[in-house]
C-alpha atoms as a PDB file:
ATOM      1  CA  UNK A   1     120.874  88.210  97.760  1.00  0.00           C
ATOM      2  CA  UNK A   2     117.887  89.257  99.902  1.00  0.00           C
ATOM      3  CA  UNK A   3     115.854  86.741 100.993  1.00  0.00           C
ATOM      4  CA  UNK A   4     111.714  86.370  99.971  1.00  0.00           C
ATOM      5  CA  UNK A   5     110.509  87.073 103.484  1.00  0.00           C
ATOM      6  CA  UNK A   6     112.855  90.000 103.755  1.00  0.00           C
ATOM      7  CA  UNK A   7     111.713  91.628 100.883  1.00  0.00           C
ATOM      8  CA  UNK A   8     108.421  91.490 102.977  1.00  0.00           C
ATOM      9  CA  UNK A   9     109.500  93.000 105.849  1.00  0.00           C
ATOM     10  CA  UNK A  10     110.816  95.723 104.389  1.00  0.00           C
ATOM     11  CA  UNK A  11     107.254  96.256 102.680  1.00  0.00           C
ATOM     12  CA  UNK A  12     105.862  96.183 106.085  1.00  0.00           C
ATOM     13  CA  UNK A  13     108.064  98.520 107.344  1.00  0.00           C
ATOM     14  CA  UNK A  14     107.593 100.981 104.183  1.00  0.00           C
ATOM     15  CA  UNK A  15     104.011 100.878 104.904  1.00  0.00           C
ATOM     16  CA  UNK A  16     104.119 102.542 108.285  1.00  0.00           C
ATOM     17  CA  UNK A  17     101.322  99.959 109.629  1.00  0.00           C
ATOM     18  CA  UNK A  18     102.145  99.144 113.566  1.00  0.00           C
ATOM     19  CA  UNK A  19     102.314  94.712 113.741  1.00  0.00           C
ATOM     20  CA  UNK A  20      99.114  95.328 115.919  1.00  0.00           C
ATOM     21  CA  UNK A  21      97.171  96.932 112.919  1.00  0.00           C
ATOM     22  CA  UNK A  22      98.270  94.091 110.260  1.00  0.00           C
ATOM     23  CA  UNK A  23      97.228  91.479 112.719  1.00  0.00           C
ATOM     24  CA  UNK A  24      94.005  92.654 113.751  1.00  0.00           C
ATOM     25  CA  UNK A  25      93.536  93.122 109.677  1.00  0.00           C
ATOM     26  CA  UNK A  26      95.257  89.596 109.095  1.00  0.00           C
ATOM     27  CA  UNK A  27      93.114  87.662 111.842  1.00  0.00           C
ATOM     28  CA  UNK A  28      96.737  86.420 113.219  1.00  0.00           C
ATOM     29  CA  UNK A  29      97.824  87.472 117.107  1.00  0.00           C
ATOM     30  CA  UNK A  30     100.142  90.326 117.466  1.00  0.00           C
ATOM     31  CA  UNK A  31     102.879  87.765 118.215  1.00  0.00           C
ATOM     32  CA  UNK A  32     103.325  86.350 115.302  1.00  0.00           C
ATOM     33  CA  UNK A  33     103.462  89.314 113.069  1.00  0.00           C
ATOM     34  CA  UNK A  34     106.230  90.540 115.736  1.00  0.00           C
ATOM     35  CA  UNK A  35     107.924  87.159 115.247  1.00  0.00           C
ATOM     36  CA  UNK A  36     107.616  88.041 111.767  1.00  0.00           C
ATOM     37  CA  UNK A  37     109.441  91.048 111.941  1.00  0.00           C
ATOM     38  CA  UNK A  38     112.122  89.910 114.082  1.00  0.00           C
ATOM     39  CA  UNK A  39     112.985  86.915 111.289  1.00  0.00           C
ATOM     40  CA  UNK A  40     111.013  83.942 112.288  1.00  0.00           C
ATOM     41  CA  UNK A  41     108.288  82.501 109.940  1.00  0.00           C
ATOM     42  CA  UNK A  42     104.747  83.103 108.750  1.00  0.00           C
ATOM     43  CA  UNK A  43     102.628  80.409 107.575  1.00  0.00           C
ATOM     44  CA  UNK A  44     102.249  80.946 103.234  1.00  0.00           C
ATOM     45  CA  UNK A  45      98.814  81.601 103.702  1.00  0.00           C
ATOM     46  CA  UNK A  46      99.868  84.245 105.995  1.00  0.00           C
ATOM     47  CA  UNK A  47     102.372  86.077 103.812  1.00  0.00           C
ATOM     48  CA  UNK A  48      99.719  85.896 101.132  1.00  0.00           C
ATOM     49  CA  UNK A  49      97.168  87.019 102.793  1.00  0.00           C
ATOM     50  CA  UNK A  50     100.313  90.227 104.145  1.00  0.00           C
ATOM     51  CA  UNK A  51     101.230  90.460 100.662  1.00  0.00           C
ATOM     52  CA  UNK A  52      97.476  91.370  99.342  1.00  0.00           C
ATOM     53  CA  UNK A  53      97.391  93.461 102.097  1.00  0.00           C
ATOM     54  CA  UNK A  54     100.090  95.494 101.085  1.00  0.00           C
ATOM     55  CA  UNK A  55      99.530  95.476  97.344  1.00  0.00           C
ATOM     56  CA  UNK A  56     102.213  93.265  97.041  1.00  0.00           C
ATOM     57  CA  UNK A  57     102.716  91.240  93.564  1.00  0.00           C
ATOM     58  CA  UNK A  58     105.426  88.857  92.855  1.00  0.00           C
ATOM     59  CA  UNK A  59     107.218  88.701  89.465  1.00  0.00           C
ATOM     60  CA  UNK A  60     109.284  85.400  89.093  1.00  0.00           C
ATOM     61  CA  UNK A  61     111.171  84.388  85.640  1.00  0.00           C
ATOM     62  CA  UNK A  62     114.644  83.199  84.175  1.00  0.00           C
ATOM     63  CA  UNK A  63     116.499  85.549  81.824  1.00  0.00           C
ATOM     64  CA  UNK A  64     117.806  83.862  78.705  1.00  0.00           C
ATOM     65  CA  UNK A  65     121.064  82.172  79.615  1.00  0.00           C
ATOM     66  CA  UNK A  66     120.839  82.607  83.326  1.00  0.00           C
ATOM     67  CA  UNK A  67     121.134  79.669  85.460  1.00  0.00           C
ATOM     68  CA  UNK A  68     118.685  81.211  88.703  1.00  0.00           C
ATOM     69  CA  UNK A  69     115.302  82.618  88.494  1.00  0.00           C
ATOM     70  CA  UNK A  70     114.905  85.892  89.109  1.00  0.00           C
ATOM     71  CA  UNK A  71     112.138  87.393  91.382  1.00  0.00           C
ATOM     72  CA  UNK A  72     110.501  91.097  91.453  1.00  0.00           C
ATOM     73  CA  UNK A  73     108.263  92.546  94.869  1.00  0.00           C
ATOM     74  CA  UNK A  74     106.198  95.383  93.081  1.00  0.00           C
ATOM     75  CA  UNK A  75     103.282  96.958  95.043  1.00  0.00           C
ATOM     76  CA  UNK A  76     100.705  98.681  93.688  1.00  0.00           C
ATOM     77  CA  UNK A  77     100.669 101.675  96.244  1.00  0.00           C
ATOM     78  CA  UNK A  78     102.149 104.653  95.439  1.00  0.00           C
ATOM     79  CA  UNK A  79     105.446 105.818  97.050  1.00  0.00           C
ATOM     80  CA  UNK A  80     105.499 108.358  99.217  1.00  0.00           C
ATOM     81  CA  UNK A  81     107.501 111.573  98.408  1.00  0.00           C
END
């Protein structure tokens, strides 16, 4: 299973936005985003505040029966053909 934070990156990466551009946006250093990218940590206020900026939403439920929850990264953008 794909981890939460990877999900993200892979957003970020999608998006074509250098980790100087989403930091400057973000308020955060440079470093950190790059961190980010390379699998450390963001804060949660962070990745919310990277989530909204890529039109990120999170879906999280249990199907009937199942014994984990489920989770969904939609983003409102369009995809690119």
């Amino acid at each position: 299973m794909v981890s939460f934070t990877d999900e993200i990156r892979r957003a970020v990466a999608a998006s074509e936005l250098t980790c100087y551009a989403i930091s400057k946006r973000l308020g955060i250093p440079e470093s950190s985003m790059s961190h980010f990218m390379h699998g450390k940590g963001l804060s949660f206020e962070n990745l919310d505040a990277l989530a909204a900026l890529l039109g990120l939403h999170v879906t999280t439920g249990r199907k009937a029966g199942a014994k984990r929850t489920t989770r969904h990264i939609t983003s409102k953008r369009r995809q690119r053909a």
